[in-house]
C-alpha atoms as a PDB file:
ATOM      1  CA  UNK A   1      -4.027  37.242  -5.183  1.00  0.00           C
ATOM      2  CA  UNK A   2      -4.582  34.047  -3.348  1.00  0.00           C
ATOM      3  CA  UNK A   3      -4.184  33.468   0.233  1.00  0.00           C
ATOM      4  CA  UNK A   4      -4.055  30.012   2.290  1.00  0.00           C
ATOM      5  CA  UNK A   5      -4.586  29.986   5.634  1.00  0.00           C
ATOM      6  CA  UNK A   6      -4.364  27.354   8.464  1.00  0.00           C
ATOM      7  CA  UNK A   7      -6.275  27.136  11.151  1.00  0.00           C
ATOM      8  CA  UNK A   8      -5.216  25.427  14.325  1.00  0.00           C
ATOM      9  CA  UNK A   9      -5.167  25.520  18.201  1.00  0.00           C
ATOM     10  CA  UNK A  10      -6.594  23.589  21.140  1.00  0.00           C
ATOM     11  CA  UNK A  11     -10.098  22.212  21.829  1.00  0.00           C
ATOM     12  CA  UNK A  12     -11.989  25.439  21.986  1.00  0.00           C
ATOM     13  CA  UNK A  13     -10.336  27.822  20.786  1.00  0.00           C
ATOM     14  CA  UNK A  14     -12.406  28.551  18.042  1.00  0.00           C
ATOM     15  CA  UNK A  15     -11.477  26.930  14.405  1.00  0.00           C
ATOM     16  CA  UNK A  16     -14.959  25.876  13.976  1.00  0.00           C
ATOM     17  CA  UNK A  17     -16.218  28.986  14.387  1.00  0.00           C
ATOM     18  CA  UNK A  18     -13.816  30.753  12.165  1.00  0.00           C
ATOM     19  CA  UNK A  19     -13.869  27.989   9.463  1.00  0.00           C
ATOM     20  CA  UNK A  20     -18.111  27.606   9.536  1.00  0.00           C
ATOM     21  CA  UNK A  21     -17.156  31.770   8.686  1.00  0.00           C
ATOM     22  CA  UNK A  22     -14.858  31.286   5.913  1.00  0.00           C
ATOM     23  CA  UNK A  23     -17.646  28.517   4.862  1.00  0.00           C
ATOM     24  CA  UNK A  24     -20.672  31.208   4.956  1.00  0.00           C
ATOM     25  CA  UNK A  25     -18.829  33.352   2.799  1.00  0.00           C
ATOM     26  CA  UNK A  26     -17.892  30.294   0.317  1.00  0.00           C
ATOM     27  CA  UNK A  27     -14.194  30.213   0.806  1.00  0.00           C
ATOM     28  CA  UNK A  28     -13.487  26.914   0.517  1.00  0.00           C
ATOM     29  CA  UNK A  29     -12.093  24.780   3.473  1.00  0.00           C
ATOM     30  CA  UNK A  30     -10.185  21.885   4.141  1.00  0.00           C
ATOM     31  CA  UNK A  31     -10.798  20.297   7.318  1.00  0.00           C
ATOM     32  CA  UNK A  32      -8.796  17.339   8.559  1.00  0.00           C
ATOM     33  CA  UNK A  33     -11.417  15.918  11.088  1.00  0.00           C
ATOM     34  CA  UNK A  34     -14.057  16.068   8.388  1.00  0.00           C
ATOM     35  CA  UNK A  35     -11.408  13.878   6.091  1.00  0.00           C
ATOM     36  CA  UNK A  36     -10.773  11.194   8.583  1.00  0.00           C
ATOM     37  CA  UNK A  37     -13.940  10.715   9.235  1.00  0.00           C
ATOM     38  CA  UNK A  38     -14.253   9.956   4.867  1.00  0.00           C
ATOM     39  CA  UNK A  39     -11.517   8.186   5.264  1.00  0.00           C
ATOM     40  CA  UNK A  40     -12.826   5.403   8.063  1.00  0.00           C
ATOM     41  CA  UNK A  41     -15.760   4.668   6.152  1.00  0.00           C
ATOM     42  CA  UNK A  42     -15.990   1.584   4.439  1.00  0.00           C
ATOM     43  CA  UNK A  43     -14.101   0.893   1.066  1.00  0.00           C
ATOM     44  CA  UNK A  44     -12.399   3.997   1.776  1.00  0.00           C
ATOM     45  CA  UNK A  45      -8.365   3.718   1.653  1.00  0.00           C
ATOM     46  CA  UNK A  46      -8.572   5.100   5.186  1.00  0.00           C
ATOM     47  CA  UNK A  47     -10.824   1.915   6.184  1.00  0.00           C
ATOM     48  CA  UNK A  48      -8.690  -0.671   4.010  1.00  0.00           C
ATOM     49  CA  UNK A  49      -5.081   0.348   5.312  1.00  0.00           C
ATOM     50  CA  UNK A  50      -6.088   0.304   8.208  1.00  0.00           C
ATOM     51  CA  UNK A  51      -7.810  -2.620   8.848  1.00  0.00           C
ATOM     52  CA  UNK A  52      -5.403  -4.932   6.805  1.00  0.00           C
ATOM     53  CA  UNK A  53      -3.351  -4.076   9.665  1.00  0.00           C
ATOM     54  CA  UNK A  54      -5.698  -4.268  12.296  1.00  0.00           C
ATOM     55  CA  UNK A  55      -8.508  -7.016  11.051  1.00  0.00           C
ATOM     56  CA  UNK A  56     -10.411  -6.426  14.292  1.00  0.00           C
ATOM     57  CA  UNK A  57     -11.728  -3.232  13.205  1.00  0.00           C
ATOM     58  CA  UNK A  58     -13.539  -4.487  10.426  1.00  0.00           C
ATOM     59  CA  UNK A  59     -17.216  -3.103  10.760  1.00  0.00           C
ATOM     60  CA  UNK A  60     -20.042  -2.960   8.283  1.00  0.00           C
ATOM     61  CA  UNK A  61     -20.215   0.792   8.023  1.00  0.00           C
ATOM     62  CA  UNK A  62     -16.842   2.513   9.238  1.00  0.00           C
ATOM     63  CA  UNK A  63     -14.090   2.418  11.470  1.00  0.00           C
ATOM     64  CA  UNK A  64     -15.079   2.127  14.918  1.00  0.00           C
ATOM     65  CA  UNK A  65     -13.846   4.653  16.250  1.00  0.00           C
ATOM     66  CA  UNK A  66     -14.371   4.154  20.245  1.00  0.00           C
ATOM     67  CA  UNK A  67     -13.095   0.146  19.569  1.00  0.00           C
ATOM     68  CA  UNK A  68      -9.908   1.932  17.481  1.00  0.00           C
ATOM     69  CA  UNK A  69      -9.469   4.402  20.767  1.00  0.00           C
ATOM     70  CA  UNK A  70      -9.527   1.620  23.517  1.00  0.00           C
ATOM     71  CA  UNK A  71      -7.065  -0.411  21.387  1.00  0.00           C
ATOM     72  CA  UNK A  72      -4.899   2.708  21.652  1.00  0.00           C
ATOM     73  CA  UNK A  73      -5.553   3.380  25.318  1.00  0.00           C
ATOM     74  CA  UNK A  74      -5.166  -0.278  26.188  1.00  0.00           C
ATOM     75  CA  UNK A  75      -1.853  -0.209  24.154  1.00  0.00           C
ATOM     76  CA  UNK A  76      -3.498  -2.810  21.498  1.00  0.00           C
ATOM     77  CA  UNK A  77      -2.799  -0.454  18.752  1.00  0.00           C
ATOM     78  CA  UNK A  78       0.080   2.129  18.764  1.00  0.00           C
ATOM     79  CA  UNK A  79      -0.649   5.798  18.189  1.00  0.00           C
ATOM     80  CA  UNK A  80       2.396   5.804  15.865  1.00  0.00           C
ATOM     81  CA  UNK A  81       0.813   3.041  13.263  1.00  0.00           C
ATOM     82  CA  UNK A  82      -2.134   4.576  13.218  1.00  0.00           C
ATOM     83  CA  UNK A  83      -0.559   7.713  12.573  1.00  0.00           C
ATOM     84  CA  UNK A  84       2.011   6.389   9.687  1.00  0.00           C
ATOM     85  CA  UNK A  85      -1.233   4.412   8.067  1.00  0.00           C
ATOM     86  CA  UNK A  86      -3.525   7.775   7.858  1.00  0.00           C
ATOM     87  CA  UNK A  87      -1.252  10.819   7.495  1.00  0.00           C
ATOM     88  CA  UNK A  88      -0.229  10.013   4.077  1.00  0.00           C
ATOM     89  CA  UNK A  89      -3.363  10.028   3.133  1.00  0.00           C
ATOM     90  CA  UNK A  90      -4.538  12.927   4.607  1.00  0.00           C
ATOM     91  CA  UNK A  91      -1.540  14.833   2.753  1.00  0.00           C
ATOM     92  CA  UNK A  92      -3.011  13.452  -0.118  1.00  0.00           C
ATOM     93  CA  UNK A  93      -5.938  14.667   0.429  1.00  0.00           C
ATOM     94  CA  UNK A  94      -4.883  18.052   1.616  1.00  0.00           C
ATOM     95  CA  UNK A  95      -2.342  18.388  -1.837  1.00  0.00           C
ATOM     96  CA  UNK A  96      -5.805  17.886  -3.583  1.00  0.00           C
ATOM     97  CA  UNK A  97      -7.478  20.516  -1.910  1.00  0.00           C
ATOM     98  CA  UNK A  98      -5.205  22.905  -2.520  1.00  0.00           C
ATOM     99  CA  UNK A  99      -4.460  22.290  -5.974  1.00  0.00           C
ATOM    100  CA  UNK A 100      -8.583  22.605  -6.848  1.00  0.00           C
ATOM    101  CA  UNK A 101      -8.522  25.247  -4.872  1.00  0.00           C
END
């Protein structure tokens, strides 16, 4: 039988810890922060959606991600775009997983 599980919760509430224990005993996880951070480097899609919308954040290496969170503090970028640029593809992503998995 196969089981999926998702983890969530608050900052420190422990889904590291539990996933880096599903990971020790090689179930395989799929962790969203891990694919963003794919995602924002460069010729990713993450990196190329996002910054033909928002040229400024064109780096060498990767999003940068403290520039990307002032522009969203200082109301530059919205939340909401950024949001309706990566989501998709982390569903992508996450369809994948589960599919090979």
């Amino acid at each position: 039988m196969t089981i999926k599980v998702g983890i969530t919760g608050l900052i420190g509430m422990g889904k590291s810890t539990v996933a880096s224990i599903f990971a020790k005993n090689d179930i395989p996880i799929w962790d969203a922060d891990k694919e963003v951070h794919k995602l924002y480097k460069k010729n990713n899609k993450g990196y190329k959606v996002i910054t033909s919308r928002i040229p400024e954040l064109i780096n060498k290496k990767e999003i940068n991600r403290k520039k990307l969170s002032k522009f969203i503090k200082e109301g530059v970028v919205s939340l909401n775009l950024l949001e309706s640029l990566i989501h998709p593809l982390l569903a992508d992503s996450r369809k994948r997983f589960i599919i090979q998995n």
